[in-house]
Protein backbone atom coordinates (compact mmCIF):
# COMPACT_ATOMS: atom_id res chain seq x y z
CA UNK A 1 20.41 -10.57 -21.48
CA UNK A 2 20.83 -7.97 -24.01
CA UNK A 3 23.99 -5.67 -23.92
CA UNK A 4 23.29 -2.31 -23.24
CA UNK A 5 24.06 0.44 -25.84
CA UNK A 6 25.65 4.25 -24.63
CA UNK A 7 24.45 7.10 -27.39
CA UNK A 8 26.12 10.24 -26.59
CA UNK A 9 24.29 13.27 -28.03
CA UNK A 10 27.18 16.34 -29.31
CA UNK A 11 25.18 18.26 -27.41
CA UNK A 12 25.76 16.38 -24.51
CA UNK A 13 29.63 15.76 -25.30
CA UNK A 14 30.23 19.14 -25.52
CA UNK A 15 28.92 19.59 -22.03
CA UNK A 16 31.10 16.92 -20.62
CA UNK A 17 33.65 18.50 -22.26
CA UNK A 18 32.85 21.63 -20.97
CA UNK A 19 31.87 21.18 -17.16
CA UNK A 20 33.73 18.24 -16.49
CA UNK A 21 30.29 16.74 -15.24
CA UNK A 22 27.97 13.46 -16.53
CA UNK A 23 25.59 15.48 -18.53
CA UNK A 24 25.60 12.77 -21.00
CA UNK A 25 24.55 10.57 -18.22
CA UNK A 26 21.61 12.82 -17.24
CA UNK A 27 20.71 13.26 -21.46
CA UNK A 28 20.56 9.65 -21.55
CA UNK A 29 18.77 9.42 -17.76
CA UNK A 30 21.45 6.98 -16.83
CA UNK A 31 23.33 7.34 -13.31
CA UNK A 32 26.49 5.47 -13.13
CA UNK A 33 28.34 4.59 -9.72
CA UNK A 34 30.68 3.06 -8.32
CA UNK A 35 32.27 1.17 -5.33
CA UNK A 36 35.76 -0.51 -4.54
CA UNK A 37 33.83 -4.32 -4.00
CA UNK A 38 32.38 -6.30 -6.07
CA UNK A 39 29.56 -8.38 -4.52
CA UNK A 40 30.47 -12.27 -5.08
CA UNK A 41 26.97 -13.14 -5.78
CA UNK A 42 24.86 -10.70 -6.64
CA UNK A 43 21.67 -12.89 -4.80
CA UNK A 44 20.58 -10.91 -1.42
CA UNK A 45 20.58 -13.96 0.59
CA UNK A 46 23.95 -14.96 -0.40
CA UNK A 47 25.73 -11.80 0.87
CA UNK A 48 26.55 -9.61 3.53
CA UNK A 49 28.60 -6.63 1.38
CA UNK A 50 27.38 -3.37 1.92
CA UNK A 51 27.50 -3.22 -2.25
CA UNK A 52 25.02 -6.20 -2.71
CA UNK A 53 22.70 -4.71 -0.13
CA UNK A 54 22.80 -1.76 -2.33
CA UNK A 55 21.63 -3.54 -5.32
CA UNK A 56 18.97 -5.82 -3.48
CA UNK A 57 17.47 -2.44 -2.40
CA UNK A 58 16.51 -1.69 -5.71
CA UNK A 59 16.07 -5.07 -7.28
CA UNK A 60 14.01 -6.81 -4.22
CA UNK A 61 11.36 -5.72 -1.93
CA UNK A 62 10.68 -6.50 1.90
CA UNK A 63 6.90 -6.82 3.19
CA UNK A 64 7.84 -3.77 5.06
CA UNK A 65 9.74 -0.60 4.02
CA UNK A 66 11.38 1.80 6.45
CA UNK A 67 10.92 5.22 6.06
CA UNK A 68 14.63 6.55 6.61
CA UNK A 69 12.90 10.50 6.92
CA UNK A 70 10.77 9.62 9.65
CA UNK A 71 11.61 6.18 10.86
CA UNK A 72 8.47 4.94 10.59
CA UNK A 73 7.94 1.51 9.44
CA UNK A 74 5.28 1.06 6.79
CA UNK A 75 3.56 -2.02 4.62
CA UNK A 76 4.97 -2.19 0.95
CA UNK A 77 4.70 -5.79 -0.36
CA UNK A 78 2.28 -6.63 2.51
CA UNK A 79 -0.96 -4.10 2.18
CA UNK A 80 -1.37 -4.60 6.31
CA UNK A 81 0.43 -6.44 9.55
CA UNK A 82 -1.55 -7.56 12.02
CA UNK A 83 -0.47 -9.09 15.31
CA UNK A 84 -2.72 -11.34 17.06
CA UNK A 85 -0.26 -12.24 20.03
CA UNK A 86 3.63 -11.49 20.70
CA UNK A 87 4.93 -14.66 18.96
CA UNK A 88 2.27 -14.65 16.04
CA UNK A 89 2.13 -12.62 12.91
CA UNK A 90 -0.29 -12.12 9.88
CA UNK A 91 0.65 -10.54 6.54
CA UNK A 92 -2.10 -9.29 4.78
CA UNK A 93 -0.60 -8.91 1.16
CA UNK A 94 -1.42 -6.50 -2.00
CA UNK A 95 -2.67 -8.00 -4.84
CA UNK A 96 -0.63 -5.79 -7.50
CA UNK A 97 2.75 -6.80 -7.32
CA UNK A 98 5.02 -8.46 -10.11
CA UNK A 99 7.98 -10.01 -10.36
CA UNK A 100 10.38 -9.03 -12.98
CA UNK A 101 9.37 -11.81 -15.05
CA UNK A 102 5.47 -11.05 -15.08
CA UNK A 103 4.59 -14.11 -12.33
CA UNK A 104 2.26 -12.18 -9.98
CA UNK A 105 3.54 -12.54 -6.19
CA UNK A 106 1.23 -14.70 -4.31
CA UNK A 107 1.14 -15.82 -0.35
CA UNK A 108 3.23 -18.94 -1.70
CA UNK A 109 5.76 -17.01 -2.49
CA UNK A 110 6.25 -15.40 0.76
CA UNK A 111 6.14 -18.38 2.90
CA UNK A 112 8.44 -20.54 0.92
CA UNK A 113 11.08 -17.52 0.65
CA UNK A 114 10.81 -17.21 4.64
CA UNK A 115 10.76 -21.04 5.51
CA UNK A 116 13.88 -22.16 2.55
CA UNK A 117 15.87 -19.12 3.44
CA UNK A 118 15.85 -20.06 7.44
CA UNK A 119 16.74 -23.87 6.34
CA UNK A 120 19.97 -25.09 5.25
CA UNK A 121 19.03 -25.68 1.83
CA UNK A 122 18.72 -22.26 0.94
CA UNK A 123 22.58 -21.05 1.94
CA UNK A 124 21.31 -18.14 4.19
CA UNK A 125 24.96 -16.56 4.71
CA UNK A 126 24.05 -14.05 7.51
CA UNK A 127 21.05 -17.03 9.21
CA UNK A 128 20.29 -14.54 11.50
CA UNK A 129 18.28 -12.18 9.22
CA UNK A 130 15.21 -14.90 9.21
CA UNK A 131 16.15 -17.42 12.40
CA UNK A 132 13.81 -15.68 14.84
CA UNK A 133 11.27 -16.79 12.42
CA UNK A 134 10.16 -21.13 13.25
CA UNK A 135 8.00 -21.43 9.87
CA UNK A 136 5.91 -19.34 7.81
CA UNK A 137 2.49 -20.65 6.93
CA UNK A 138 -0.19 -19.56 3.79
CA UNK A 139 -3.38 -19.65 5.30
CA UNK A 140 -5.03 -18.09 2.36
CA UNK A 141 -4.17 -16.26 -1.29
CA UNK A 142 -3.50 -13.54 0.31
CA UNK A 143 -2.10 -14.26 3.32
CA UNK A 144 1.09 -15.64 5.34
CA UNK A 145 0.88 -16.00 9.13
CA UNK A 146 4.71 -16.08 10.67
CA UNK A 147 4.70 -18.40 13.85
CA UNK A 148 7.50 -17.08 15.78
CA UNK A 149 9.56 -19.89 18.55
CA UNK A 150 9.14 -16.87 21.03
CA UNK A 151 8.27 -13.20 20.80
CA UNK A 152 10.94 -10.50 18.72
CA UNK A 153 9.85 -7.26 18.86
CA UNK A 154 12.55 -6.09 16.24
CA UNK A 155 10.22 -8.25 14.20
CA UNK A 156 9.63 -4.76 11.62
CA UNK A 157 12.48 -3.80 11.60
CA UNK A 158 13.66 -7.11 9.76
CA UNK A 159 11.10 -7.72 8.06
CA UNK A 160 11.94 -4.26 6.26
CA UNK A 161 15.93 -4.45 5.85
CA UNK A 162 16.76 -7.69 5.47
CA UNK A 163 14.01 -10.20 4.25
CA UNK A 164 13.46 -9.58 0.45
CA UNK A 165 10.91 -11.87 -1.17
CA UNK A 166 11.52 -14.11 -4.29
CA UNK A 167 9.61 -15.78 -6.87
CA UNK A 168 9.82 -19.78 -5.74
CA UNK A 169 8.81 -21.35 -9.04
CA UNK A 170 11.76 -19.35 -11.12
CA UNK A 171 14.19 -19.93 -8.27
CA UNK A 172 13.74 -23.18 -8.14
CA UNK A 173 13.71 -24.11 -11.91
CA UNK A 174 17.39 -21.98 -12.14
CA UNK A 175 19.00 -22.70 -8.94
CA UNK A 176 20.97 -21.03 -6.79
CA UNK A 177 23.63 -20.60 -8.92
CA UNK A 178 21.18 -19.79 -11.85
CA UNK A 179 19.16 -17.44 -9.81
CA UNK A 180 22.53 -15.38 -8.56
CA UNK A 181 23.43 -15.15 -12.66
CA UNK A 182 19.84 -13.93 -13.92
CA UNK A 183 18.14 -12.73 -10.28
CA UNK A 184 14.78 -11.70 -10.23
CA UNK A 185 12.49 -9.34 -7.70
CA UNK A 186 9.47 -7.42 -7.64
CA UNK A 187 11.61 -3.76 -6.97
CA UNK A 188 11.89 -0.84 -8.97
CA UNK A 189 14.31 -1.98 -11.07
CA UNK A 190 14.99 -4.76 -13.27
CA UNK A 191 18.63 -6.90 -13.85
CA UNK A 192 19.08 -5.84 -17.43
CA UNK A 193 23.24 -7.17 -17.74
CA UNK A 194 25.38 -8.66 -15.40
CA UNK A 195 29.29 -8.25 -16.99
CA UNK A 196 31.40 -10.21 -13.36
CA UNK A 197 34.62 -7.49 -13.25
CA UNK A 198 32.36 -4.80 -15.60
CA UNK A 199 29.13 -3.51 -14.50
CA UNK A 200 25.39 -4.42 -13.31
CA UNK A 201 22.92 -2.87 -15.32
CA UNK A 202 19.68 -2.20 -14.07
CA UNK A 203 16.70 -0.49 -15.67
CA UNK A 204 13.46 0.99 -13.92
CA UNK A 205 11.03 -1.79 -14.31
CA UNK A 206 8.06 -0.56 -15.98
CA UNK A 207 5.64 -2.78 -13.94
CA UNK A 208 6.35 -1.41 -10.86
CA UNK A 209 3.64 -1.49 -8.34
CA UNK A 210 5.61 1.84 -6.12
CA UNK A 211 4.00 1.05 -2.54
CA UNK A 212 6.04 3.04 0.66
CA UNK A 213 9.21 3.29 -2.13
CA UNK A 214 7.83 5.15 -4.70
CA UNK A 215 8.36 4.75 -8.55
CA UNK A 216 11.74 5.40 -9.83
CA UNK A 217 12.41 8.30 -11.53
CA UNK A 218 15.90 7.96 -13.11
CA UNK A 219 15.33 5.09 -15.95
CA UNK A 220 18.86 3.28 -15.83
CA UNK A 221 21.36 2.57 -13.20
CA UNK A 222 24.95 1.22 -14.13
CA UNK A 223 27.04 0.11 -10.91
CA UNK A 224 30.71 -0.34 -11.96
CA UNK A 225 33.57 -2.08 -9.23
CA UNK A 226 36.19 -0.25 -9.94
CA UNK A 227 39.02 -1.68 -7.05
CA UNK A 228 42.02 1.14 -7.51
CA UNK A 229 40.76 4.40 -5.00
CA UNK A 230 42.84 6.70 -7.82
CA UNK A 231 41.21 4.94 -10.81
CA UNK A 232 37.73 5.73 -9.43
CA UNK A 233 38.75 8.93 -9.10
CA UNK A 234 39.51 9.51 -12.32
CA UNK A 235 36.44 8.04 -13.51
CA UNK A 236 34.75 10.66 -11.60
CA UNK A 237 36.88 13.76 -12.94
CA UNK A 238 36.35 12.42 -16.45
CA UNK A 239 32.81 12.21 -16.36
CA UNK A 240 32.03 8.33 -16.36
CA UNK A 241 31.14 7.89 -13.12
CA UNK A 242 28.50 10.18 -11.47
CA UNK A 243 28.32 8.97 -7.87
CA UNK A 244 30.94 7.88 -5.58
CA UNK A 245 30.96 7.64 -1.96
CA UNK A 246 33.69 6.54 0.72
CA UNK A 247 36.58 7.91 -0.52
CA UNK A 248 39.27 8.87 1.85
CA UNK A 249 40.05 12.61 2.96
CA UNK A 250 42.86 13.61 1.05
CA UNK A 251 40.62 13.00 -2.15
CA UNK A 252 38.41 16.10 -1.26
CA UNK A 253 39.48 18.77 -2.86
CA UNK A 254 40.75 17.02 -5.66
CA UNK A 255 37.37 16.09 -6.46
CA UNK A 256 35.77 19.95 -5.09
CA UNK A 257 37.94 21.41 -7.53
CA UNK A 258 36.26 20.23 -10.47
CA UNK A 259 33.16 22.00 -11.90
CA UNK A 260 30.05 20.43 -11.84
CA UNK A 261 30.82 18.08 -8.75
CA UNK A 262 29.16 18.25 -5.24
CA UNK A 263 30.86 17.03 -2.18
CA UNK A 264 29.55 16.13 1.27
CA UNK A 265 29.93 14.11 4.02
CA UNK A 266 27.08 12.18 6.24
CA UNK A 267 27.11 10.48 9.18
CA UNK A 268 26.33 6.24 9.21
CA UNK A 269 24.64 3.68 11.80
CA UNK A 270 28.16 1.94 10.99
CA UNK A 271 30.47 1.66 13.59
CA UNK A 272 33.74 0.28 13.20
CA UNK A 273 35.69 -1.95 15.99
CA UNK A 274 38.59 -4.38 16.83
CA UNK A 275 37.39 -7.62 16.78
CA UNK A 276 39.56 -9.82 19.43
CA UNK A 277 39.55 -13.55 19.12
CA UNK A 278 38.83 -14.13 22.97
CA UNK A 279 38.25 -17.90 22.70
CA UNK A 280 41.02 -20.33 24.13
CA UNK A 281 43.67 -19.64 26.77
CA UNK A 282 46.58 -17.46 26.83
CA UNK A 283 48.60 -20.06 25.95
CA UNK A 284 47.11 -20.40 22.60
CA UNK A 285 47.52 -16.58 22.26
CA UNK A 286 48.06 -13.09 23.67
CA UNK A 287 44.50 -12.05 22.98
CA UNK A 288 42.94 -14.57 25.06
CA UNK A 289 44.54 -12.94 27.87
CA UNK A 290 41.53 -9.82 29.03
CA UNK A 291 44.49 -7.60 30.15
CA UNK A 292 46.83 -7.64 27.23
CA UNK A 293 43.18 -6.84 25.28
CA UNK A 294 42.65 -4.05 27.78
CA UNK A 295 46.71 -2.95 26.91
CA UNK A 296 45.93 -2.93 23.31
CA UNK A 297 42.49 -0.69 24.18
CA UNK A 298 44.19 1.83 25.88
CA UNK A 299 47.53 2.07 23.20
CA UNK A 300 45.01 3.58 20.38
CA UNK A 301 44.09 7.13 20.25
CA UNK A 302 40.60 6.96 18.46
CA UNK A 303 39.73 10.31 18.81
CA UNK A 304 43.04 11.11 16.45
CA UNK A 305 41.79 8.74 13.95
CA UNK A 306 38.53 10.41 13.37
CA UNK A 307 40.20 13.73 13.21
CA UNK A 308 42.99 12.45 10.55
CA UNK A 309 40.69 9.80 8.63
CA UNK A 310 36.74 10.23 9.25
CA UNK A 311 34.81 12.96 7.37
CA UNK A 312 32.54 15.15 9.54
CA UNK A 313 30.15 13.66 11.22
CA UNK A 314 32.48 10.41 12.44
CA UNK A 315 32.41 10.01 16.59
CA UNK A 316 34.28 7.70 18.66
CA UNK A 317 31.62 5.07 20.34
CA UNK A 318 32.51 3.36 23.27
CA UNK A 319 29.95 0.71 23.23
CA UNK A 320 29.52 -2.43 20.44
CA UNK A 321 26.62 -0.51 19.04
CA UNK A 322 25.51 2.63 16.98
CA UNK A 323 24.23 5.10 19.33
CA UNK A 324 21.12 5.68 17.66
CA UNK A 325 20.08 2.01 18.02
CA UNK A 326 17.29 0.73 20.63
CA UNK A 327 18.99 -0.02 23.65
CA UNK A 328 22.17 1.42 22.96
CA UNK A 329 23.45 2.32 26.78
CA UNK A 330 25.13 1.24 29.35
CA UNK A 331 25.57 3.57 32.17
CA UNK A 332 28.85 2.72 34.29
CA UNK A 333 30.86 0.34 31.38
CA UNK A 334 34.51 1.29 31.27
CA UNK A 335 36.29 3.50 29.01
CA UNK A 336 39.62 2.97 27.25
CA UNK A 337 40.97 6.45 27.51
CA UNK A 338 44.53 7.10 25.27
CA UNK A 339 47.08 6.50 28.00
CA UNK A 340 50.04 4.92 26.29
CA UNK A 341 51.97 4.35 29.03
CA UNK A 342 49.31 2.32 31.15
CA UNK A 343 49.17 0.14 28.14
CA UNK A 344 53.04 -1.08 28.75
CA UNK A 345 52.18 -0.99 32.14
CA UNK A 346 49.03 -3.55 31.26
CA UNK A 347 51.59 -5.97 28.99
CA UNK A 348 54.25 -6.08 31.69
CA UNK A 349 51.14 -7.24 34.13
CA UNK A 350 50.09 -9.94 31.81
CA UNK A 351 53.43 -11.49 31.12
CA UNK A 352 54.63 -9.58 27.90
CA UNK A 353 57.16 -6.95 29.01
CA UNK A 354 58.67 -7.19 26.23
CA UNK A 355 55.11 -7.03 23.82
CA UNK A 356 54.83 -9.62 21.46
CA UNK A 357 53.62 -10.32 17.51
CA UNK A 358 50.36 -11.13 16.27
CA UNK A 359 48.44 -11.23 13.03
CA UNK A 360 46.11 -8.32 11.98
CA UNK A 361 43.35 -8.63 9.46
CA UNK A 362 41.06 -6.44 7.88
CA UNK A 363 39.20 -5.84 4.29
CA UNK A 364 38.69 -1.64 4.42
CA UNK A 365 39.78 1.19 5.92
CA UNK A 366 43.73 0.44 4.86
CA UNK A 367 44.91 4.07 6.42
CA UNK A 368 43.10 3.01 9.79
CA UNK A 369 44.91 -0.23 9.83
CA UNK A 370 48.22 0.88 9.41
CA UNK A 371 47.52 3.66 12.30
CA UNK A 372 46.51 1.39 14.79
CA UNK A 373 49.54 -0.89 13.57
CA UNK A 374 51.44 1.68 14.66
CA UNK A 375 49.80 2.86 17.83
CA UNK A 376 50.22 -0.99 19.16
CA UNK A 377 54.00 -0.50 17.80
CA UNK A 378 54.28 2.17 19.94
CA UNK A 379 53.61 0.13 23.05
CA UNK A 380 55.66 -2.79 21.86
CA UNK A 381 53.07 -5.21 20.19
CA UNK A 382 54.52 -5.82 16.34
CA UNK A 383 51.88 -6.92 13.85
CA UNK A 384 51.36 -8.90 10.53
CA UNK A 385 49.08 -6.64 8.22
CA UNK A 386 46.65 -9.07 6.20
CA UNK A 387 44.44 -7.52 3.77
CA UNK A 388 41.67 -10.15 2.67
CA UNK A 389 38.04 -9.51 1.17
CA UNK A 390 35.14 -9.37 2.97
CA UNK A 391 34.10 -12.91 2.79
CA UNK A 392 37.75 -14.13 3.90
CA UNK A 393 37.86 -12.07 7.09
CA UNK A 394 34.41 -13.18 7.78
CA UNK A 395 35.47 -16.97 7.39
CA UNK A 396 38.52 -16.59 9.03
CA UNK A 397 37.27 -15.18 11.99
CA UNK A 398 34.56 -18.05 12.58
CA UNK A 399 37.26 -20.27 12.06
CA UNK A 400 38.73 -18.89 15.03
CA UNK A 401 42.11 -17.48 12.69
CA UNK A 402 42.31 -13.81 12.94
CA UNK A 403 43.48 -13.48 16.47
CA UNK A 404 43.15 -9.44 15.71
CA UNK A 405 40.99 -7.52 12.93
CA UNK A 406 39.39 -4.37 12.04
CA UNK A 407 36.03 -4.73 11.28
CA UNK A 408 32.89 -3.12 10.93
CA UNK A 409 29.34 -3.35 10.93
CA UNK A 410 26.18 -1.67 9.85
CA UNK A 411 23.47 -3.82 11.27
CA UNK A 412 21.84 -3.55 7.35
CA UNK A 413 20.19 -0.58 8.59
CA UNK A 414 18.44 -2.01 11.45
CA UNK A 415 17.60 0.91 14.20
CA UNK A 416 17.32 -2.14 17.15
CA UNK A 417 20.57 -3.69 19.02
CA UNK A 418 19.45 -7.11 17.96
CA UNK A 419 21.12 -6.24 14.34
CA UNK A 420 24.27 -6.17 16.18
CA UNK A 421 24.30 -8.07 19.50
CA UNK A 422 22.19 -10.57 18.26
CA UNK A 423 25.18 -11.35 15.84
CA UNK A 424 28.17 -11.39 17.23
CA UNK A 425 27.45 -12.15 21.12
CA UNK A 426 24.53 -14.62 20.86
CA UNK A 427 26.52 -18.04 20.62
CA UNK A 428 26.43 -18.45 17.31
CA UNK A 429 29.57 -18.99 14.58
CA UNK A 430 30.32 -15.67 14.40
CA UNK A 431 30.57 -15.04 18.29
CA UNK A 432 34.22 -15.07 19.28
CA UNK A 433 33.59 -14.58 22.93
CA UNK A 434 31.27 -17.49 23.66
CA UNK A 435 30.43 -16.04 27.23
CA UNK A 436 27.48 -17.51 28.34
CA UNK A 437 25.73 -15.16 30.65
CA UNK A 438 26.57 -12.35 28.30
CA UNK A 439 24.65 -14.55 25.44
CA UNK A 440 21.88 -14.94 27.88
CA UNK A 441 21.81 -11.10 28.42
CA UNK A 442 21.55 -10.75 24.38
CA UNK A 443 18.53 -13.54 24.53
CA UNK A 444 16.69 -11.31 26.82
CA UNK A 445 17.33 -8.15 24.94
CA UNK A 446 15.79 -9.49 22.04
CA UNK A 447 12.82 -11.48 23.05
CA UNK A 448 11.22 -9.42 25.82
CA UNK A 449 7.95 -7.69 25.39
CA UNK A 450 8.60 -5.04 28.04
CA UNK A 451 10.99 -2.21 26.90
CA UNK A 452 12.27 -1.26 29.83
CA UNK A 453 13.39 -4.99 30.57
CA UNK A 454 15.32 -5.12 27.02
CA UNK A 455 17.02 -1.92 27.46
CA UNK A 456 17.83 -2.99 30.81
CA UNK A 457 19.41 -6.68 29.12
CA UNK A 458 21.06 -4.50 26.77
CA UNK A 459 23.18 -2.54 28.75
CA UNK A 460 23.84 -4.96 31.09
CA UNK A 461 25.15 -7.04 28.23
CA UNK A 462 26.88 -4.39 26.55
CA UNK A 463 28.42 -3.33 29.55
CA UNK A 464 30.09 -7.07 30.03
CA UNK A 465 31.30 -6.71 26.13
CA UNK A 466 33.45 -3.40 27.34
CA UNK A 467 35.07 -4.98 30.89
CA UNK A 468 35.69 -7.92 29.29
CA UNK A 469 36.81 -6.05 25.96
CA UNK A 470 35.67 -8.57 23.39
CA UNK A 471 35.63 -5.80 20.99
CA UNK A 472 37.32 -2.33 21.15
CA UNK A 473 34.62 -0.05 19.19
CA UNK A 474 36.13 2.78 17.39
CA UNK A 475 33.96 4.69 15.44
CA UNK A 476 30.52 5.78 14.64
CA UNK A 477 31.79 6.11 10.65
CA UNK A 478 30.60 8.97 8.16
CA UNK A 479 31.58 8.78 4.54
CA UNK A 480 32.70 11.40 2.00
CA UNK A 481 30.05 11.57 -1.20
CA UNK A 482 30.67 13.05 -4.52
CA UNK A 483 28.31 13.21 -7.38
CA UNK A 484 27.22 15.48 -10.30
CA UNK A 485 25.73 18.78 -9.32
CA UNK A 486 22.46 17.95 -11.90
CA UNK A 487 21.61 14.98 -9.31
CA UNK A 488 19.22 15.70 -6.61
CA UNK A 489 20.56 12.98 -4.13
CA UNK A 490 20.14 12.68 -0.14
CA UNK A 491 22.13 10.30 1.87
CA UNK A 492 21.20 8.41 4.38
CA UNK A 493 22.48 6.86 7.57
CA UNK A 494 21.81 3.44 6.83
CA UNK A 495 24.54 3.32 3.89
CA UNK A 496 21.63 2.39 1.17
CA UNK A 497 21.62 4.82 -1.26
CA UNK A 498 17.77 5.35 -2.37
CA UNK A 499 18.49 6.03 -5.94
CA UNK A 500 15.41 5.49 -6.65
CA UNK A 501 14.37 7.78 -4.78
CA UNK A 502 16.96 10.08 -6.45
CA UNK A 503 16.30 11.99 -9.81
CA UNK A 504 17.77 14.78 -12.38
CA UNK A 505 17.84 18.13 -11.47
């Protein structure tokens, strides 16, 4: 790949100079931005951080695209959906869309992406995104039927967030590793430059077919990790980054202060928690014990958190789920009020008068850490602060070591509680609760064909997650956005920035 040349008109200059804003940026219709994580492989299947999401957005396209204005669900790589019975459906596929490389897309392509990336061989990190799927089948050019082991009727929902197609006969000459280096999709823009510790390029891919997305309008995006908060900042104030999001609250005005900049805040399907390692006996540690979990509950005052550390439109959740999700309720499960003093009350009970020590992860959110760290100090529980990526928290909590960790989750956008339940209380690796009938709760939540009857699994399996406190939910989250005043940009709840949806004022 090519490197990519910056020409910065004087004209231009002297308005950066000026404002304080990207107008060079906008001269050159290129929007740079910028998050604190790098994605360790920039291929969609072989990630779950919010960053490579981001990019797989614009470089990949589903068979379905959600409609984040209206919530409706509508065909983009598939031309119609058709569904003969509840376990069986057909794809009926346009005949205009090209990958990156000028291969047309074709039925086969489909299929194999489906069936390799629900196999072993193809390294599905997050197996859940295409398990409820047994094979997928081309029954002619233009068409792919998906035999399902049992009916899912989130089915749309995932086949528009989190199954992107790719091209089999240039995956499979480069490899995985290959692929992640040079990736190729059929979205509305192109890799162009992939610089590990630098920047992604992308440009607006010419051959763009548009379907439910729309064409792009702004022709170059440039994301840029940059992992110091303050250094971002700067980036921002000195006109070399135009978009930023989830900075923390004490960056506000810094950044309102400046000419040319807008900030906002906007509400997120991501909800943040306290993932408890509930496996094991007490013997093998504290948090196996349900009362010292139901101690730890009641020593953290969530509502002060939002008020000190959440932008506006943050809300404590008391349920492992985003409100707005299908089948988010559960009339009757408990609530862990503030009440300090019923938490020492709660240790005493379960043997640790005295508290104890214990080892806290997490991978964001460093200010909410340290509060809670010294909420549970407050009651006499002493912790070991651990700050790994993404990918090591995940690992370490399959592996059964990170007895206590903040987490969070966004269900990749997915407006259904099988995004979330179906993840982490199903029985699987990343379930660190193993109860059975609360599994079998999940099972029926997402395979039944009769609302009422999954809402009614839902809650009743939502309301065993809160007595038994497997996870302490926090937060609905909202982040903080800044970007240049000449960018006509609207967020959206499901954290993926639709910039190419966005354009130049």
């Amino acid at each position: 790949m090519r490197r990519m040349r910056s020409i910065v008109t004087p004209l231009a200059l002297a308005l950066v100079l000026a404002t304080g804003s990207a107008w060079a940026d906008k001269a050159n219709d290129t929007l740079t931005w910028s998050s604190l994580a790098e994605p360790p492989n920039i291929s969609y299947y072989a990630n779950t951080q919010r960053d490579g999401l981001i990019l797989a957005a614009h470089i990949w396209d589903g068979l379905v695209y959600r409609d984040e204005r209206t919530g409706e669900f509508k065909p983009h790589v598939a031309k119609a959906i058709h569904h003969p019975s509840p376990a069986l459906i057909e794809i009926e596929l346009r005949d205009d869309v090209l990958f990156h490389n000028g291969d047309k897309l074709t039925a086969e392509d489909v299929a194999w992406t489906l069936n390799f990336f629900n196999s072993t061989e193809g390294r599905n990190i997050a197996p859940t995104r295409t398990s409820w799927i047994e094979r997928a089948e081309v029954v002619a050019p233009d068409r792919v039927r998906l035999h399902l082991p049992r009916p899912f009727p989130a089915a749309m929902a995932f086949l528009a967030s989190v199954m992107p197609i790719y091209p089999k006969a240039y995956y499979l000459r480069l490899g995985h590793a290959g692929f992640a280096k040079a990736p190729v999709g059929t979205g509305p823009y192109q890799v162009h430059e992939i610089i590990p510790g630098k920047h992604i390029v992308l440009k607006r891919f010419a051959g763009y077919f548009g379907g439910a997305k729309g064409k792009a309008s702004i022709a170059t995006l440039i994301y840029r990790p940059i992992v110091d908060r303050n250094a971002q900042i700067d980036e921002v104030l000195a006109g070399k980054v135009e978009w930023l999001w989830q900075f923390p609250v004490d960056q506000c005005e810094r950044l309102k202060a400046r000419k040319g900049i807008v900030v906002r805040g906007g509400e997120t399907m991501r909800i943040a928690y306290l993932s408890f390692d509930a496996i094991g006996s007490a013997s093998e540690h504290p948090l196996a014990n349900r009362t010292v979990r139901q101690a730890l509950a009641h020593a953290i005052d969530r509502q002060a958190i939002v008020r000190q550390y959440k932008p506006p439109g943050a809300e404590v959740v008391d349920l492992a789920c985003y409100p707005g999700q299908f089948g988010c309720a559960s009339p009757g499960a408990p609530v862990y009020d503030f009440e300090p003093e019923k938490a020492r009350r709660l240790l005493a009970k379960a043997g640790f008068p005295n508290g104890f020590t214990v080892d806290f992860y997490g991978s964001r959110d460093r200010p909410v850490m340290e509060a809670i760290a010294t909420y549970l100090k407050n009651v006499g529980v002493s912790t070991r602060l651990h700050w790994v990526t993404a990918s090591e928290l995940r690992q370490k909590r399959r592996l059964g070591q990170a007895p206590l960790a903040l987490a969070s989750w966004g269900s990749s956008g997915i407006p259904d509680g099988a995004a979330i339940l179906g993840v982490f209380f199903n029985g699987s690796i990343d379930d660190r609760a193993q109860d059975a009938r609360l599994s079998e709760l999940v099972d029926g939540g997402e395979t039944g064909t009769d609302m009422a009857q999954r809402r009614q699994a839902y809650a009743a399996a939502l309301g065993i997650v809160a007595t038994q406190i497997y996870w302490l939910p926090l937060y609905a989250d909202a982040h903080y956005y800044a970007h240049v005043d000449q960018l006509d940009f609207t967020p959206s709840a499901d954290e993926v920035p639709r910039f190419f949806n966005a354009r130049w004022k």
